[in-house]
N, C-alpha and C. Protein backbone atom coordinates (compact mmCIF):
# COMPACT_ATOMS: atom_id res chain seq x y z
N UNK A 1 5.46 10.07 20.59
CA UNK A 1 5.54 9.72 19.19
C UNK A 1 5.83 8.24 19.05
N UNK A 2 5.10 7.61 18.08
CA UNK A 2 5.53 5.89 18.12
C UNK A 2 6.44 5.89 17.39
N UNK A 3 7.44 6.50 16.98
CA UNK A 3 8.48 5.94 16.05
C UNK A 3 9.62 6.32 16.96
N UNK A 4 9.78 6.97 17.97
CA UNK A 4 11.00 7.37 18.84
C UNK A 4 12.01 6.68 19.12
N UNK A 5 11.84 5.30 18.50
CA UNK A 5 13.33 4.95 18.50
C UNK A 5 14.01 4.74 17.08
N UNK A 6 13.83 5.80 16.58
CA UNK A 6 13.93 5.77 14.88
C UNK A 6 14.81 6.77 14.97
N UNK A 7 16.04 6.96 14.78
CA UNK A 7 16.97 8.01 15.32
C UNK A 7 17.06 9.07 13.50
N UNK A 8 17.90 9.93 14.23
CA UNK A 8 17.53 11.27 12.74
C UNK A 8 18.10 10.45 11.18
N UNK A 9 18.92 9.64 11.25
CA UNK A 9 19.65 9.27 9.86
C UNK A 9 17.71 8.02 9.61
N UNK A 10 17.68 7.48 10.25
CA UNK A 10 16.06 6.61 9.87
C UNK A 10 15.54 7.60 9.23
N UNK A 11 14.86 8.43 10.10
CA UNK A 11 13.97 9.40 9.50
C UNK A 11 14.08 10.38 7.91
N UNK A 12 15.41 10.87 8.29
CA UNK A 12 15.55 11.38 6.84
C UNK A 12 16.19 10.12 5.70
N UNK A 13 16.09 9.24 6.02
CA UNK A 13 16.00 7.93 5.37
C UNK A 13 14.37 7.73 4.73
N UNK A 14 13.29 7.78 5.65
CA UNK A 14 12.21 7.58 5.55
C UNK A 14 11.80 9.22 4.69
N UNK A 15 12.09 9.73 4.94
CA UNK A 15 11.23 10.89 4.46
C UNK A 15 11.97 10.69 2.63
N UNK A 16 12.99 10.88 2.09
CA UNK A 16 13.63 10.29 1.18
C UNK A 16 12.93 9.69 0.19
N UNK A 17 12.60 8.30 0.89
CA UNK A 17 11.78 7.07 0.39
C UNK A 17 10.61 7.58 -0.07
N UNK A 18 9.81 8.52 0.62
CA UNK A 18 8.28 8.79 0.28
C UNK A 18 8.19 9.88 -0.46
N UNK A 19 9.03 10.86 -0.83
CA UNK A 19 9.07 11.79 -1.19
C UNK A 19 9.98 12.20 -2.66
N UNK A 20 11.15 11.71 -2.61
CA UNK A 20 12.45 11.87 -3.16
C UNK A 20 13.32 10.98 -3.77
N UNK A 21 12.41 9.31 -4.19
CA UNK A 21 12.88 8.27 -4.21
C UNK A 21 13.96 8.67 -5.53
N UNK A 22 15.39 8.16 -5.86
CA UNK A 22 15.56 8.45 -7.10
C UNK A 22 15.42 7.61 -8.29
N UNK A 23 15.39 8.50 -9.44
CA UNK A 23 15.36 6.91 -10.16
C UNK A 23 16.67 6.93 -11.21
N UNK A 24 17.70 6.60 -10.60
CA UNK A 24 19.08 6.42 -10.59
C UNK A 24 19.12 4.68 -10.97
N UNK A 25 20.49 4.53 -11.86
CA UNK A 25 20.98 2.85 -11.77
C UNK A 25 21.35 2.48 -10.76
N UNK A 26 21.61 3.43 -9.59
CA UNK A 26 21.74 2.81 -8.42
C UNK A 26 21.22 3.28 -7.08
N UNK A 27 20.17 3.72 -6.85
CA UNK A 27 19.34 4.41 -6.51
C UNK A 27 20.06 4.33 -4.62
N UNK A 28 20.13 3.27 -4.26
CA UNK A 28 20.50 3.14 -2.91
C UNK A 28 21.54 4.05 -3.01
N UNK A 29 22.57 4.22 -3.37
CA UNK A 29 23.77 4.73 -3.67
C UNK A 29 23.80 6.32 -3.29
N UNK A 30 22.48 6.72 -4.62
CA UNK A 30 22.01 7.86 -4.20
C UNK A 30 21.77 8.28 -3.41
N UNK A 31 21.13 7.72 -2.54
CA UNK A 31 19.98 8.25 -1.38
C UNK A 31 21.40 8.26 -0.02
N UNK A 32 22.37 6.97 -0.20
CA UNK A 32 23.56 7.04 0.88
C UNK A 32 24.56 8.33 0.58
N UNK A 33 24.39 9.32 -0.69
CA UNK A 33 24.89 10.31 -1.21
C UNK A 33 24.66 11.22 -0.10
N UNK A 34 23.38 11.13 -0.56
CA UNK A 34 22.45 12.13 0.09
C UNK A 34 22.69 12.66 1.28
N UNK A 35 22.55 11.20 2.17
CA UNK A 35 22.37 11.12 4.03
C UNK A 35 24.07 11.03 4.30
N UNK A 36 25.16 11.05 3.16
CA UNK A 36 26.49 10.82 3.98
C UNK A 36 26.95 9.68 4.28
N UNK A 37 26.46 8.73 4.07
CA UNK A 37 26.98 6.85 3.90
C UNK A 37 26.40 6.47 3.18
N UNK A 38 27.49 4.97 3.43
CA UNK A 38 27.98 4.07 2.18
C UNK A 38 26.59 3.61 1.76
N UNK A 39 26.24 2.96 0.52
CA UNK A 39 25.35 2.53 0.40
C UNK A 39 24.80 1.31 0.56
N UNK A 40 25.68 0.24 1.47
CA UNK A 40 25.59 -1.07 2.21
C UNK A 40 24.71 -0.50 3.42
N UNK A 41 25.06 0.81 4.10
CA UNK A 41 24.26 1.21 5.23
C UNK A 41 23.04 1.84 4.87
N UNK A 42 22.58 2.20 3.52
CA UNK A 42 21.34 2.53 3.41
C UNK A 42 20.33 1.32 3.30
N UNK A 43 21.21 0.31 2.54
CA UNK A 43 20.58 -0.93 2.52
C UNK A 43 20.55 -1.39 3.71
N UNK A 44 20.95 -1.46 4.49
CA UNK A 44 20.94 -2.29 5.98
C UNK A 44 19.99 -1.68 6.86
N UNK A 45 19.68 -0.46 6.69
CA UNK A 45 18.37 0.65 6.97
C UNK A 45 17.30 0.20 6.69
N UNK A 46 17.27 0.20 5.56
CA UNK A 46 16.27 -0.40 4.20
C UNK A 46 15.88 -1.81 5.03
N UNK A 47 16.44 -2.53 5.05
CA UNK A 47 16.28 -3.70 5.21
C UNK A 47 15.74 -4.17 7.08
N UNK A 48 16.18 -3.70 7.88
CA UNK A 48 15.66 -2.99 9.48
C UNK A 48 14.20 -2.89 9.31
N UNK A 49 13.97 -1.45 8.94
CA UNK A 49 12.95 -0.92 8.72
C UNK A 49 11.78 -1.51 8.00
N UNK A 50 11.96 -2.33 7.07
CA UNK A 50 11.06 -3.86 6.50
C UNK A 50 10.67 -4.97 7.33
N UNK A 51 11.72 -5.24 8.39
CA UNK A 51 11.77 -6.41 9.28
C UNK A 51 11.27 -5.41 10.18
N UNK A 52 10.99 -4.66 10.68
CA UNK A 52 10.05 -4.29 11.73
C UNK A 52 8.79 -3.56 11.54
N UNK A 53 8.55 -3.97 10.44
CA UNK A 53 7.34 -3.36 9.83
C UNK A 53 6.72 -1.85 9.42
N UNK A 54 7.90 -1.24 9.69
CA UNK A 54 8.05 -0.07 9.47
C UNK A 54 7.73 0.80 7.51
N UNK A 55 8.76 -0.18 7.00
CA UNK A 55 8.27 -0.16 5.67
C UNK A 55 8.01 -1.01 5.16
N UNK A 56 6.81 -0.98 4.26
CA UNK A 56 5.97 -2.10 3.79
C UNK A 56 6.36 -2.44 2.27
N UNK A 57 6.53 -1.66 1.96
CA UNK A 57 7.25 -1.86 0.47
C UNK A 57 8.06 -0.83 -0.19
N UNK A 58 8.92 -0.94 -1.35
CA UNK A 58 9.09 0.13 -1.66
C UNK A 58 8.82 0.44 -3.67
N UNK A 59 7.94 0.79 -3.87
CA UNK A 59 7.05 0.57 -5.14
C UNK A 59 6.79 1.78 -6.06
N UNK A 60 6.44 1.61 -7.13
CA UNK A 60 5.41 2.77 -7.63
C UNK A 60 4.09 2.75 -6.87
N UNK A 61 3.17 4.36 -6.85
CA UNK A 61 2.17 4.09 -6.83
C UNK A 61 1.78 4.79 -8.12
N UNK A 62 1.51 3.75 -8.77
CA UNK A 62 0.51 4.22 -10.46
C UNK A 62 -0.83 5.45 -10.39
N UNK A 63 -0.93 5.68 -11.39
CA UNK A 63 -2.44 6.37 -11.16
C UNK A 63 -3.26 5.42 -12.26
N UNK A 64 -4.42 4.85 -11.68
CA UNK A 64 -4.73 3.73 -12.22
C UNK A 64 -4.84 3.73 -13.74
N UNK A 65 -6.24 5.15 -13.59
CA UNK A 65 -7.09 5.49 -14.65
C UNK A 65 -6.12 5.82 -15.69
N UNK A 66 -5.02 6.54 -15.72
CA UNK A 66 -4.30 6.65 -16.39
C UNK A 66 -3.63 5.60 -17.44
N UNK A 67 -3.26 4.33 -17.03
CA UNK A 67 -3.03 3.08 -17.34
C UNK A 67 -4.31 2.36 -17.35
N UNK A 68 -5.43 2.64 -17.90
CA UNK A 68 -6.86 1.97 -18.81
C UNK A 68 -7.63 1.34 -17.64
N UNK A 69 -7.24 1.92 -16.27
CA UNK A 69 -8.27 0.91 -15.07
C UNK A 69 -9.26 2.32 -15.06
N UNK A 70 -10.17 2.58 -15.68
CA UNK A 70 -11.00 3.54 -15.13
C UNK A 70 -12.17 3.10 -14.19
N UNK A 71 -12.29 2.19 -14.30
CA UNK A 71 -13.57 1.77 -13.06
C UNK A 71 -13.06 1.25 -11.46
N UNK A 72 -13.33 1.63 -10.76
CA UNK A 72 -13.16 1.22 -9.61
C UNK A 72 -13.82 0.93 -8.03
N UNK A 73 -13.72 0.03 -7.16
CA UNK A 73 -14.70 -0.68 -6.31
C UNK A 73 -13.88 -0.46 -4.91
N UNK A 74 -14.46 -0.42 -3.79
CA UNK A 74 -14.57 -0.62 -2.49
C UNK A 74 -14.95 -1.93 -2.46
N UNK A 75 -14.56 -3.55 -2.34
CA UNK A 75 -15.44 -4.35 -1.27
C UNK A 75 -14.91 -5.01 -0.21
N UNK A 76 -16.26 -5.07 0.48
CA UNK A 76 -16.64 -5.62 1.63
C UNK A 76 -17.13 -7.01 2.02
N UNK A 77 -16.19 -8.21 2.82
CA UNK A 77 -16.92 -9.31 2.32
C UNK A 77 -17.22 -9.82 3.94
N UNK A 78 -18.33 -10.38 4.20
CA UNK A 78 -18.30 -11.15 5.43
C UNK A 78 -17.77 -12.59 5.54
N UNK A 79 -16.33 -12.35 6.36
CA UNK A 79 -15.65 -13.76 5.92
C UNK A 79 -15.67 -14.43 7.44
N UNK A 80 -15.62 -15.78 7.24
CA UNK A 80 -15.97 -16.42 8.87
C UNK A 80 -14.24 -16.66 9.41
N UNK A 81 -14.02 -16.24 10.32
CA UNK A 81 -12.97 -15.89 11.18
C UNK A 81 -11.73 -16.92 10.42
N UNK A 82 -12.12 -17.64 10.51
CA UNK A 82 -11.45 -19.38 10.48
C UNK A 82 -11.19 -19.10 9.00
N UNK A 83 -11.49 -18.23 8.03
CA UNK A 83 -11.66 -18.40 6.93
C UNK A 83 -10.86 -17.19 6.15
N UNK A 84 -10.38 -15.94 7.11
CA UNK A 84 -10.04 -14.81 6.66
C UNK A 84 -8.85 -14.97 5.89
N UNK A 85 -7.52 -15.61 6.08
CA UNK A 85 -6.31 -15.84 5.65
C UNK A 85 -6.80 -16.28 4.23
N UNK A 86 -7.35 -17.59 4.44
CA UNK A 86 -7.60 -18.06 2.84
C UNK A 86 -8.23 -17.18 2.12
N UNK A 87 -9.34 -16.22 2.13
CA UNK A 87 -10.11 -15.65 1.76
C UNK A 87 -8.94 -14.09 1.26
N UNK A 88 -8.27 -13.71 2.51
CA UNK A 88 -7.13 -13.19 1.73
C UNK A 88 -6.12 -12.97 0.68
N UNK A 89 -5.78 -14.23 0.66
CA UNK A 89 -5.21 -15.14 -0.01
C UNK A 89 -5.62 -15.22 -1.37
N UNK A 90 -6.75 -15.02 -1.40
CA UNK A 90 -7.32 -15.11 -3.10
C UNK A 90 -7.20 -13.35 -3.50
N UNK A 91 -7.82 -12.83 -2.35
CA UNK A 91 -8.28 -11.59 -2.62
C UNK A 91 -6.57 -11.27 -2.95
N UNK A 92 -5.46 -11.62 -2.56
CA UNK A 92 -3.85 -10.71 -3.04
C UNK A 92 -3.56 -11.80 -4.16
N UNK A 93 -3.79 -12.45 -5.14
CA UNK A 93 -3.46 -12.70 -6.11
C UNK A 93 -4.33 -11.99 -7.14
N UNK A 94 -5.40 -11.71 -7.03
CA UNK A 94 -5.87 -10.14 -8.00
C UNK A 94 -4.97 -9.39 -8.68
N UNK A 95 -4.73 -8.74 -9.79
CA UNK A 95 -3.58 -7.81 -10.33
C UNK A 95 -4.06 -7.15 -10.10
N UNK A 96 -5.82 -6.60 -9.91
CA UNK A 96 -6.44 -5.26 -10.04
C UNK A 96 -6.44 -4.65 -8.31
N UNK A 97 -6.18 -5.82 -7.41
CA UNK A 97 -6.58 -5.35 -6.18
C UNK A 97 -5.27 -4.44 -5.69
N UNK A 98 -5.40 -3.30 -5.15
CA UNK A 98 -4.01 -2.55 -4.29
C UNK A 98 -3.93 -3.04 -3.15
N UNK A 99 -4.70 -3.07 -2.38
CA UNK A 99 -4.67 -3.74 -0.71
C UNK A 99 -6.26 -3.73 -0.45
N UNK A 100 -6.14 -5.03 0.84
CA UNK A 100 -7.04 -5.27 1.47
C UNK A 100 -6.49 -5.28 2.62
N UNK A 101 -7.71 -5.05 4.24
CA UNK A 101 -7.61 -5.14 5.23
C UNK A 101 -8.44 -5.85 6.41
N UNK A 102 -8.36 -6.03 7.14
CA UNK A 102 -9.07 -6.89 8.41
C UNK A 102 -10.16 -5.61 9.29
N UNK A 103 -11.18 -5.75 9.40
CA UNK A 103 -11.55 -4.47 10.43
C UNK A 103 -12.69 -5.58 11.29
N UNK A 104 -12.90 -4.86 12.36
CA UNK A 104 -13.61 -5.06 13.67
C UNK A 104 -14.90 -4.90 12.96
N UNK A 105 -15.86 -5.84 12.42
CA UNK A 105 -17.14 -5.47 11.77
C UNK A 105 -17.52 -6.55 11.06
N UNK A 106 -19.06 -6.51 11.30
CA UNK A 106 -19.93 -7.74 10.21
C UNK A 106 -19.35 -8.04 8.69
N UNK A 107 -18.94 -6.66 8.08
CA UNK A 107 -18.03 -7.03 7.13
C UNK A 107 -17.01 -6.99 7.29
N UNK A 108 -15.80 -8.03 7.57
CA UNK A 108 -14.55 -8.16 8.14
C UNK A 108 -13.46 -7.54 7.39
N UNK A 109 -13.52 -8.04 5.93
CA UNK A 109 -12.32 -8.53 4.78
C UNK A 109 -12.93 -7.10 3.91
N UNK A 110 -12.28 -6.21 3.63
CA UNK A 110 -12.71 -5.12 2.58
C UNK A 110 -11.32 -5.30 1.66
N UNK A 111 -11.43 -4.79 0.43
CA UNK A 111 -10.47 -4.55 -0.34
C UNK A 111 -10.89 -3.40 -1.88
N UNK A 112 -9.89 -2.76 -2.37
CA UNK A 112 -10.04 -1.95 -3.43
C UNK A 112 -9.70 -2.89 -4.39
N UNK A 113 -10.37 -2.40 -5.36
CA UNK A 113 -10.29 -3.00 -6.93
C UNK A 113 -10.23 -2.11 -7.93
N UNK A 114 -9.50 -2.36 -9.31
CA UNK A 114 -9.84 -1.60 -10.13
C UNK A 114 -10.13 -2.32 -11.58
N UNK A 115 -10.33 -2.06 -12.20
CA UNK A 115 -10.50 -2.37 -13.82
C UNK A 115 -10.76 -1.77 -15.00
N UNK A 116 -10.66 -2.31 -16.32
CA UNK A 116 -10.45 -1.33 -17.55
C UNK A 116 -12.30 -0.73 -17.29
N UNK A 117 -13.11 -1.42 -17.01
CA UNK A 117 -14.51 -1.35 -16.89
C UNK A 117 -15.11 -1.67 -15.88
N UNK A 118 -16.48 -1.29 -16.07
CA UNK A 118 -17.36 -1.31 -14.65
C UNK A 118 -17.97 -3.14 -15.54
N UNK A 119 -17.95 -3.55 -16.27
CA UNK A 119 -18.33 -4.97 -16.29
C UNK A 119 -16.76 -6.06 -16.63
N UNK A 120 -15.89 -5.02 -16.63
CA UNK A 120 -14.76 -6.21 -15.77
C UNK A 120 -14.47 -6.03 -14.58
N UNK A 121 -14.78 -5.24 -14.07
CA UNK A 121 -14.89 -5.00 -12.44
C UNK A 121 -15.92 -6.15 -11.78
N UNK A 122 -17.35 -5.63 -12.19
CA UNK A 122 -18.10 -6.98 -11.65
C UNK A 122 -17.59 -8.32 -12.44
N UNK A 123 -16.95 -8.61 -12.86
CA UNK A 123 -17.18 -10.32 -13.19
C UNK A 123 -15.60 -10.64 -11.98
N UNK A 124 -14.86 -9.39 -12.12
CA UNK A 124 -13.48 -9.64 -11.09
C UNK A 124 -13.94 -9.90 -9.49
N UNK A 125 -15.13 -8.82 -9.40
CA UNK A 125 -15.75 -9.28 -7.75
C UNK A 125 -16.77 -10.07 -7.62
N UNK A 126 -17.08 -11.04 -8.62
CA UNK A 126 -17.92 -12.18 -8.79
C UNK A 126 -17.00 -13.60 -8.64
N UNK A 127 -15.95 -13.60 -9.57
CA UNK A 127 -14.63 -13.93 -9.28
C UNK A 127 -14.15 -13.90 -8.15
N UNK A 128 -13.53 -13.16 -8.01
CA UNK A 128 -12.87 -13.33 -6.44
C UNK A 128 -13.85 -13.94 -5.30
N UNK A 129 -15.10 -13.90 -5.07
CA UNK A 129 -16.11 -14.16 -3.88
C UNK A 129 -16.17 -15.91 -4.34
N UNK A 130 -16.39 -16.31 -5.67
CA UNK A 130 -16.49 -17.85 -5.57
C UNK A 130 -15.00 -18.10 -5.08
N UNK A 131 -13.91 -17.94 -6.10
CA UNK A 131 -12.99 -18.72 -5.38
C UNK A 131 -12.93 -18.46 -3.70
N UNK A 132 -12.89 -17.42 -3.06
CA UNK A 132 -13.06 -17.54 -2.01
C UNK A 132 -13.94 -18.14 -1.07
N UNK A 133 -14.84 -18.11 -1.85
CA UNK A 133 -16.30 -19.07 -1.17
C UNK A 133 -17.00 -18.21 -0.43
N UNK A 134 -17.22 -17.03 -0.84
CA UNK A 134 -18.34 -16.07 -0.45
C UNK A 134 -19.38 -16.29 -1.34
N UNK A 135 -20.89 -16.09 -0.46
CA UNK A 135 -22.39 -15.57 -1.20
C UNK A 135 -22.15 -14.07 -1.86
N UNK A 136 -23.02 -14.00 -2.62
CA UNK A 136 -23.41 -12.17 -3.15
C UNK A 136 -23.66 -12.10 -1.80
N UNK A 137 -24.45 -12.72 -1.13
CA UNK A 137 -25.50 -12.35 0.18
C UNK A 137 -24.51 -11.70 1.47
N UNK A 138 -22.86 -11.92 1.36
CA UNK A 138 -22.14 -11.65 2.39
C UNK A 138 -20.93 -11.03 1.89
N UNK A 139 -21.85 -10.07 0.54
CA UNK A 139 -20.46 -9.25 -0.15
C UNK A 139 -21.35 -7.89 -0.48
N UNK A 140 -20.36 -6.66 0.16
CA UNK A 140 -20.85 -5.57 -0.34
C UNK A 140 -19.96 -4.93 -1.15
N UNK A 141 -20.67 -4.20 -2.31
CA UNK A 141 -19.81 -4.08 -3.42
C UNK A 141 -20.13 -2.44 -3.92
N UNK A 142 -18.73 -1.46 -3.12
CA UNK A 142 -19.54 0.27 -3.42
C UNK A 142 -18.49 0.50 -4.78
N UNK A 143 -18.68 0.69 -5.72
CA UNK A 143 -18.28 1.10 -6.83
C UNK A 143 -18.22 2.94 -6.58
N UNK A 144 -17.12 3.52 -6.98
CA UNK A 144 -16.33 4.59 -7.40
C UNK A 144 -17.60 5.23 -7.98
N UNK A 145 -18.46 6.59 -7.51
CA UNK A 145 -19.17 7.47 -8.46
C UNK A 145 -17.93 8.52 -8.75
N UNK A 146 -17.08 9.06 -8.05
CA UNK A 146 -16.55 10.26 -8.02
C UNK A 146 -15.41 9.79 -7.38
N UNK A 147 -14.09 10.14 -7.79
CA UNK A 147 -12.93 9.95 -7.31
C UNK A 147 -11.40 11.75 -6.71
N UNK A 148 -11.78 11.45 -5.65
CA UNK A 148 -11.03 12.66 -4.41
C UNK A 148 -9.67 11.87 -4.46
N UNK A 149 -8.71 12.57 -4.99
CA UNK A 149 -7.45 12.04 -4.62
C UNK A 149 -6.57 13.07 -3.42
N UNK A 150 -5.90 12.36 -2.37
CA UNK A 150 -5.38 12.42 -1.43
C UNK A 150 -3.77 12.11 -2.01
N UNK A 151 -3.01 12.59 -1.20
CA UNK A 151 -1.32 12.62 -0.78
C UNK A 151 -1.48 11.71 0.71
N UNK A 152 -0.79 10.96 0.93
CA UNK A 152 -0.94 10.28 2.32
C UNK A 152 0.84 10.88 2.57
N UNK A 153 0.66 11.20 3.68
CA UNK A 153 2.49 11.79 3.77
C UNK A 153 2.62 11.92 5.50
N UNK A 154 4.00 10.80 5.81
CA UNK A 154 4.26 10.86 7.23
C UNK A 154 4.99 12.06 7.27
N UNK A 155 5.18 12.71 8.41
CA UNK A 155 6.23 13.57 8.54
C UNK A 155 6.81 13.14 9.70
N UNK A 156 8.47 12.75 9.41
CA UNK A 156 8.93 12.70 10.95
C UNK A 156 9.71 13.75 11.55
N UNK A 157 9.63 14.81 10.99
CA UNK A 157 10.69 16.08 11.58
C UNK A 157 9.70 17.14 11.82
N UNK A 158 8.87 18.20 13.23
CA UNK A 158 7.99 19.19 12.85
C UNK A 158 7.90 19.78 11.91
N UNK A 159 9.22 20.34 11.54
CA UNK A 159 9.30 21.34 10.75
C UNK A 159 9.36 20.87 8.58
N UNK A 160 9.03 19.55 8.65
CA UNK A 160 9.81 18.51 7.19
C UNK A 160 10.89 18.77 7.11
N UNK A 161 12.01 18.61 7.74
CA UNK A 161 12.96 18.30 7.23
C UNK A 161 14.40 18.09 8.26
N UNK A 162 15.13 17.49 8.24
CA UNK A 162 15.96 16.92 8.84
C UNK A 162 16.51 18.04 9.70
N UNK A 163 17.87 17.76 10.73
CA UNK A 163 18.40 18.36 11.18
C UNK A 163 19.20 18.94 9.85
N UNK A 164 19.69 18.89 9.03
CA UNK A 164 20.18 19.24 7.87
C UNK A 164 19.40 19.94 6.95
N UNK A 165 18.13 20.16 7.28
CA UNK A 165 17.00 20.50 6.42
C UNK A 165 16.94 19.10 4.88
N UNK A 166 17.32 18.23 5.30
CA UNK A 166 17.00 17.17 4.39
C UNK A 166 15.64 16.55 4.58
């Protein structure tokens, strides 16, 4: 398992976070309720687990369409090696973009988009490719026909749930 040096208070720390976040005035507090310590040690968890890349953020995830983004894009841009960071760089100041990533492929730089429309969508990925300094010619652009929603969910205990059943 790659997380094995993540001992049981991490884990039902982590499972918590993805599942059970509260939304308390003092939410850390809570969650140190929860697991049996103070809430300086949930933060110091919290804060571990960020510095080793373990957790990447800790956020809403919205449902777009719901909040007036009903259109939405897959793209794909061919960015020249030397060029990916900057080209990044534009692509995460977007409000509409959730994440982009790096992959092994002619199209390097992909990222999701969303918008109130399918013609503020294209002028946003027309947008984003100049400032970045992409052609149309080295941007692929798959627009949303049909949208499958998924749960993405780690589990770190076989059974979900702690030695405590937490």
């Amino acid at each position: 398992m790659i997380y094995r040096h993540l001992d049981t208070l991490d884990r039902q720390l982590l499972e918590i976070l993805q599942d059970d976040f509260p939304l308390a005035p003092r939410p850390w507090r809570e969650i140190g309720h929860r697991l049996g310590v103070p809430e300086a040690e949930v933060l110091r968890r919290v804060r571990r687990l960020t510095d080793e890349g373990i957790v990447l953020t800790v956020s809403p995830v919205l449902e777009s369409a719901r909040i007036g983004l009903v259109a939405s894009t897959l793209v794909g841009m061919r960015v020249p090696p030397d060029r990916v960071d900057e080209s990044a760089s534009v692509i995460n100041r977007e409000p509409g973009v959730s994440h982009n990533y790096l992959r092994d492929h002619d199209y390097n730089l992909w990222f999701t988009l969303a918008a109130p429309d399918g013609a503020a969508l294209r002028r946003t990925v027309d947008n984003i490719a100049a400032r970045a300094g992409i052609s149309p010619a080295d941007l692929l652009d798959l627009p949303a026909m049909r949208r499958f929603k998924i749960g993405v969910r780690f589990r770190f205990f076989p059974d979900g749930g702690g030695e405590d059943g937490i």
